[in-house]
C-alpha atoms as a PDB file:
ATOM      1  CA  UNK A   1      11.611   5.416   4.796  1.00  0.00           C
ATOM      2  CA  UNK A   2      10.268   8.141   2.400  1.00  0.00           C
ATOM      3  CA  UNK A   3       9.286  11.430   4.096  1.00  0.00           C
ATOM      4  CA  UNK A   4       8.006  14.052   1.719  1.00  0.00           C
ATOM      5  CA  UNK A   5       8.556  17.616   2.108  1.00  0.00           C
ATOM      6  CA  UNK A   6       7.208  20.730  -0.595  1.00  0.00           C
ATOM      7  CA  UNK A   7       8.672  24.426  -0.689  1.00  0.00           C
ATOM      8  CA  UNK A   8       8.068  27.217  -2.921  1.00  0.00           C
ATOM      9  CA  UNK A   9       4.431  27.733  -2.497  1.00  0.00           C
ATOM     10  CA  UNK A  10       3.209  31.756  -2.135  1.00  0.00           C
ATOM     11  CA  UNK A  11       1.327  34.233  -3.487  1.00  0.00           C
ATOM     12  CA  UNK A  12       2.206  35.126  -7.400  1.00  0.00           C
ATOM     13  CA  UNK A  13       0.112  37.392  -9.847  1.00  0.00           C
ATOM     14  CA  UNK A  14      -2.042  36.011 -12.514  1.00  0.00           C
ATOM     15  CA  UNK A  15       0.524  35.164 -15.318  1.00  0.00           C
ATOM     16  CA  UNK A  16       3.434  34.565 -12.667  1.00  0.00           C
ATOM     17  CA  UNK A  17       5.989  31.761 -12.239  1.00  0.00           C
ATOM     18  CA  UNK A  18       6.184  29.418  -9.505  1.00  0.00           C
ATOM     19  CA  UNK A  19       8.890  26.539  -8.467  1.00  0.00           C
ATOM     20  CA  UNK A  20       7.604  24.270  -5.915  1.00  0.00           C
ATOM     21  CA  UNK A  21      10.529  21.586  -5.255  1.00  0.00           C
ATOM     22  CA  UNK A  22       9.607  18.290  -2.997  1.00  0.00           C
ATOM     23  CA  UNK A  23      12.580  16.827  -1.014  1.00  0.00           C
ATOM     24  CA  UNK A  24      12.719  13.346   0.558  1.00  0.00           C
ATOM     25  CA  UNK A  25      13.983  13.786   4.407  1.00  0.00           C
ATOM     26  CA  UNK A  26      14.015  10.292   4.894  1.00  0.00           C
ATOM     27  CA  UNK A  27      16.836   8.384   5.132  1.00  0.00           C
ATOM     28  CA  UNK A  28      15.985   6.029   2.231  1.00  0.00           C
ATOM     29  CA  UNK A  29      17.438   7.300  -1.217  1.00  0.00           C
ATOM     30  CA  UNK A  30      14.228   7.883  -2.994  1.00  0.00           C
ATOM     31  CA  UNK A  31      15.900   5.520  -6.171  1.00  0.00           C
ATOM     32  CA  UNK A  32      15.659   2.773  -4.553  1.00  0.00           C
ATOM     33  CA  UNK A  33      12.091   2.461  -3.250  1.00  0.00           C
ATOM     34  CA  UNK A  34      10.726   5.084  -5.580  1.00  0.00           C
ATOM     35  CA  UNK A  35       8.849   4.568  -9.415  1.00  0.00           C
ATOM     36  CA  UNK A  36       7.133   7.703  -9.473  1.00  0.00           C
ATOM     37  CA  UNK A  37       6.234  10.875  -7.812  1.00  0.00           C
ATOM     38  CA  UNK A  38       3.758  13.192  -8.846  1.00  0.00           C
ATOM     39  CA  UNK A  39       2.555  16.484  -8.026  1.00  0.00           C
ATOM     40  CA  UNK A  40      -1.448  16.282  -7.194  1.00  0.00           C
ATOM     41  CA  UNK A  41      -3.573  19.563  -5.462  1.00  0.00           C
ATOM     42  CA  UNK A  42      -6.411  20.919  -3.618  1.00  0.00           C
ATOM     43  CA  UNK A  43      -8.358  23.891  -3.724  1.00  0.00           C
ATOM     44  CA  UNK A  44     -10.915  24.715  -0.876  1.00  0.00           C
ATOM     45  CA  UNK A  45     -14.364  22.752  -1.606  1.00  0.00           C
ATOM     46  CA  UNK A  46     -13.022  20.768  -4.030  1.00  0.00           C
ATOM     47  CA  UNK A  47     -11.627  17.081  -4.204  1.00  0.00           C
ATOM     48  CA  UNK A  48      -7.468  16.658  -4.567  1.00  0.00           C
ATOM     49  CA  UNK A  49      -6.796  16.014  -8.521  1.00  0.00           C
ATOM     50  CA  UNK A  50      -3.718  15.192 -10.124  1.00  0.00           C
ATOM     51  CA  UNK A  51      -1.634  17.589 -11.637  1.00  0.00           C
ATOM     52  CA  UNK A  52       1.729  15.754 -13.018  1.00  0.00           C
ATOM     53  CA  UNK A  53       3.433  12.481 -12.506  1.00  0.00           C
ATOM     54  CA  UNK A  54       7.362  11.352 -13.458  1.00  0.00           C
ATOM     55  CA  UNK A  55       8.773   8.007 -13.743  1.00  0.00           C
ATOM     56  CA  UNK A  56      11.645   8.612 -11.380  1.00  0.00           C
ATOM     57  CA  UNK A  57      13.928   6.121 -13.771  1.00  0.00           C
ATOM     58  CA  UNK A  58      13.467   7.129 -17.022  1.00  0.00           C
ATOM     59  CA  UNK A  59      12.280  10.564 -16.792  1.00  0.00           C
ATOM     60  CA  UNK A  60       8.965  10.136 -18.871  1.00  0.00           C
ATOM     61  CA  UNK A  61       6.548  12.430 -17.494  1.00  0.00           C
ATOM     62  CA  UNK A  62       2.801  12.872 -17.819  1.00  0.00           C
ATOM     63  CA  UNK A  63       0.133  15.834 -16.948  1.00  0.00           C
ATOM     64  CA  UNK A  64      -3.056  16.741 -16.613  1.00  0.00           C
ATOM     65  CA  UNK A  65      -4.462  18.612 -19.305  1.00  0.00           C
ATOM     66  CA  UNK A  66      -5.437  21.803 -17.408  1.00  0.00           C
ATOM     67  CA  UNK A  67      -1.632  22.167 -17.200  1.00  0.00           C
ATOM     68  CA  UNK A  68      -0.267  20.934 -19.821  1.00  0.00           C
ATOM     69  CA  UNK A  69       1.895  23.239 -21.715  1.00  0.00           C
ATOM     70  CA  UNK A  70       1.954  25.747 -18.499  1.00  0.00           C
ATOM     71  CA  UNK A  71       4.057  22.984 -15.909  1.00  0.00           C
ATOM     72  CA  UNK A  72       7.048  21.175 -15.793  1.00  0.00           C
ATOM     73  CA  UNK A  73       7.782  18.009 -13.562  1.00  0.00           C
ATOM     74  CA  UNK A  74      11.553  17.380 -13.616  1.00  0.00           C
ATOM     75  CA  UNK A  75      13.756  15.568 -10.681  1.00  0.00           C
ATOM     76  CA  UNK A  76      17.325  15.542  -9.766  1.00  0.00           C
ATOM     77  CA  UNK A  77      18.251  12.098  -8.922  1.00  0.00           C
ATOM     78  CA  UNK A  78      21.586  12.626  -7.205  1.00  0.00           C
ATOM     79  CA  UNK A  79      19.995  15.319  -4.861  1.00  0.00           C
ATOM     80  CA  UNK A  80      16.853  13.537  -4.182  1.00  0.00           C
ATOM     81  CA  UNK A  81      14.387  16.147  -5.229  1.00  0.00           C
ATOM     82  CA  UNK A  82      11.487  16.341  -7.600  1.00  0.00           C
ATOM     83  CA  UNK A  83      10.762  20.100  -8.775  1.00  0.00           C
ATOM     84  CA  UNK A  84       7.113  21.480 -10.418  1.00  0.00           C
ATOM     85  CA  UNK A  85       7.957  24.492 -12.417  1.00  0.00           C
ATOM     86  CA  UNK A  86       4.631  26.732 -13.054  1.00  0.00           C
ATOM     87  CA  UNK A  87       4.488  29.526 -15.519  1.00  0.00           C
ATOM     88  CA  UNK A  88       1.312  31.609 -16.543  1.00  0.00           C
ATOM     89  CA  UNK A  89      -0.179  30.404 -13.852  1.00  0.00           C
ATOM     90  CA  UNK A  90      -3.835  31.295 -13.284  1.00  0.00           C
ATOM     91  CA  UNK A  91      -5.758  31.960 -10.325  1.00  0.00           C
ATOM     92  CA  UNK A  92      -7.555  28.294 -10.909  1.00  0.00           C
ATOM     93  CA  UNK A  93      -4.379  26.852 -10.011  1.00  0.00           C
ATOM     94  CA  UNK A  94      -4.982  28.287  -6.232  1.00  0.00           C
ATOM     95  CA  UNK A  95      -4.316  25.431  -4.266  1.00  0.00           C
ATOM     96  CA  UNK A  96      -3.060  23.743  -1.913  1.00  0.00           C
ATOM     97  CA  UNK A  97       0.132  21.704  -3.685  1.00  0.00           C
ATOM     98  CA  UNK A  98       0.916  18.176  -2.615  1.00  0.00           C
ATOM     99  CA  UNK A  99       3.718  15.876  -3.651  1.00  0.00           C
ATOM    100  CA  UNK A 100       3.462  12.157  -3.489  1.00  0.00           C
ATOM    101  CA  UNK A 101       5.314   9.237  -4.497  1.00  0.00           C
ATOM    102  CA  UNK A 102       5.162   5.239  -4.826  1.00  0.00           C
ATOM    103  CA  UNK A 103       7.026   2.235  -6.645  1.00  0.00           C
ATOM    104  CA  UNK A 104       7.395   1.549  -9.669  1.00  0.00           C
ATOM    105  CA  UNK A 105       4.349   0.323 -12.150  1.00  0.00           C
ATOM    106  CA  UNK A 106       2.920   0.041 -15.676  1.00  0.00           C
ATOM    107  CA  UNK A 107       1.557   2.754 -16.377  1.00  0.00           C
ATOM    108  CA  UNK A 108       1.170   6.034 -14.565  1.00  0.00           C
ATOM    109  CA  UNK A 109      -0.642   6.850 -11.779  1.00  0.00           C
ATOM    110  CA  UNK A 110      -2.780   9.370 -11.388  1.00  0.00           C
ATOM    111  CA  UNK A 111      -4.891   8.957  -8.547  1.00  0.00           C
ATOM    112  CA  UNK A 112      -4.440   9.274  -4.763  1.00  0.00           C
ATOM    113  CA  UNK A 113      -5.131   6.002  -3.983  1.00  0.00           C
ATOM    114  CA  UNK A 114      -2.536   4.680  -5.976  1.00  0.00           C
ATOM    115  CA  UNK A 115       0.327   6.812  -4.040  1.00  0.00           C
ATOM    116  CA  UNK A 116       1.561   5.562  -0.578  1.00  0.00           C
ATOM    117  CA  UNK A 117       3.864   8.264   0.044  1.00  0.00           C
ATOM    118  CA  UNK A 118       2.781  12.274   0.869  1.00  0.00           C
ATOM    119  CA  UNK A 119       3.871  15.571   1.866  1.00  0.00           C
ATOM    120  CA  UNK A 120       1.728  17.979   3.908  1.00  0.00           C
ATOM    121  CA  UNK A 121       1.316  20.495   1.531  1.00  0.00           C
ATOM    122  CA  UNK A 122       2.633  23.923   0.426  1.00  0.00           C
ATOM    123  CA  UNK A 123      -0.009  26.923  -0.237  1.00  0.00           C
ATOM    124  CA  UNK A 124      -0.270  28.428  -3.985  1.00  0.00           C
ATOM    125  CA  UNK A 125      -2.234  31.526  -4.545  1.00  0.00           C
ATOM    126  CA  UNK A 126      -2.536  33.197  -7.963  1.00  0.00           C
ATOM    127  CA  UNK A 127      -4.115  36.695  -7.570  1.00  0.00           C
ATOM    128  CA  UNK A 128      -6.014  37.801 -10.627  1.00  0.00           C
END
């Protein structure tokens, strides 16, 4: 069982730092079910888009190109978390912030459908 669970959201100036971590309060170590986990969000009127994705074996991560060079995906294996540092953030990255996660495949996922595990959510606002 894999039950997803974000902190760190709040409210940060434009050019801030955020560090949203995602934690897996199920009883099943994420390694063994898990391939990836991404971090995907939501703003209001608009449809949920990916933001990052990491292959929970090897590391290798991959991002969207609105944050690229601004986030970092990184997990810690032996605690069972996956972490989303963002730095000059901007207030286009006000969102709600979701982390998902599903088993291993080719190549990585970046759309909702292809994720079978979710959180609920944790609120980022970036005031300008």
């Amino acid at each position: 069982q894999v039950q997803l669970v974000e902190s760190g959201g709040g409210l940060v100036q434009a050019g801030g730092s955020l560090r949203l971590s995602c934690a897996n309060s199920g009883r099943t170590t994420i390694g063994y079910i898990v391939g990836y986990m991404g971090w995907f969000r939501q703003a209001p009127g608009k449809e949920r888009e990916f933001v990052a994705t990491i292959n929970w074996g090897n590391g290798n991560t991959y991002y969207a190109d609105s944050v690229k060079g601004r986030f970092t995906i990184s997990r810690d294996s032996a605690k069972n978390m996956m972490y989303l540092q963002m730095d000059s953030l901007r207030p286009e990255d006000t969102a709600v912030y979701y982390c998902a996660a599903r088993r291993i495949t080719t190549t990585p996922p970046v759309r909702q459908y292809e994720y079978a595990y979710w959180g609920q959510g944790t609120q980022v606002t970036v005031s300008s």
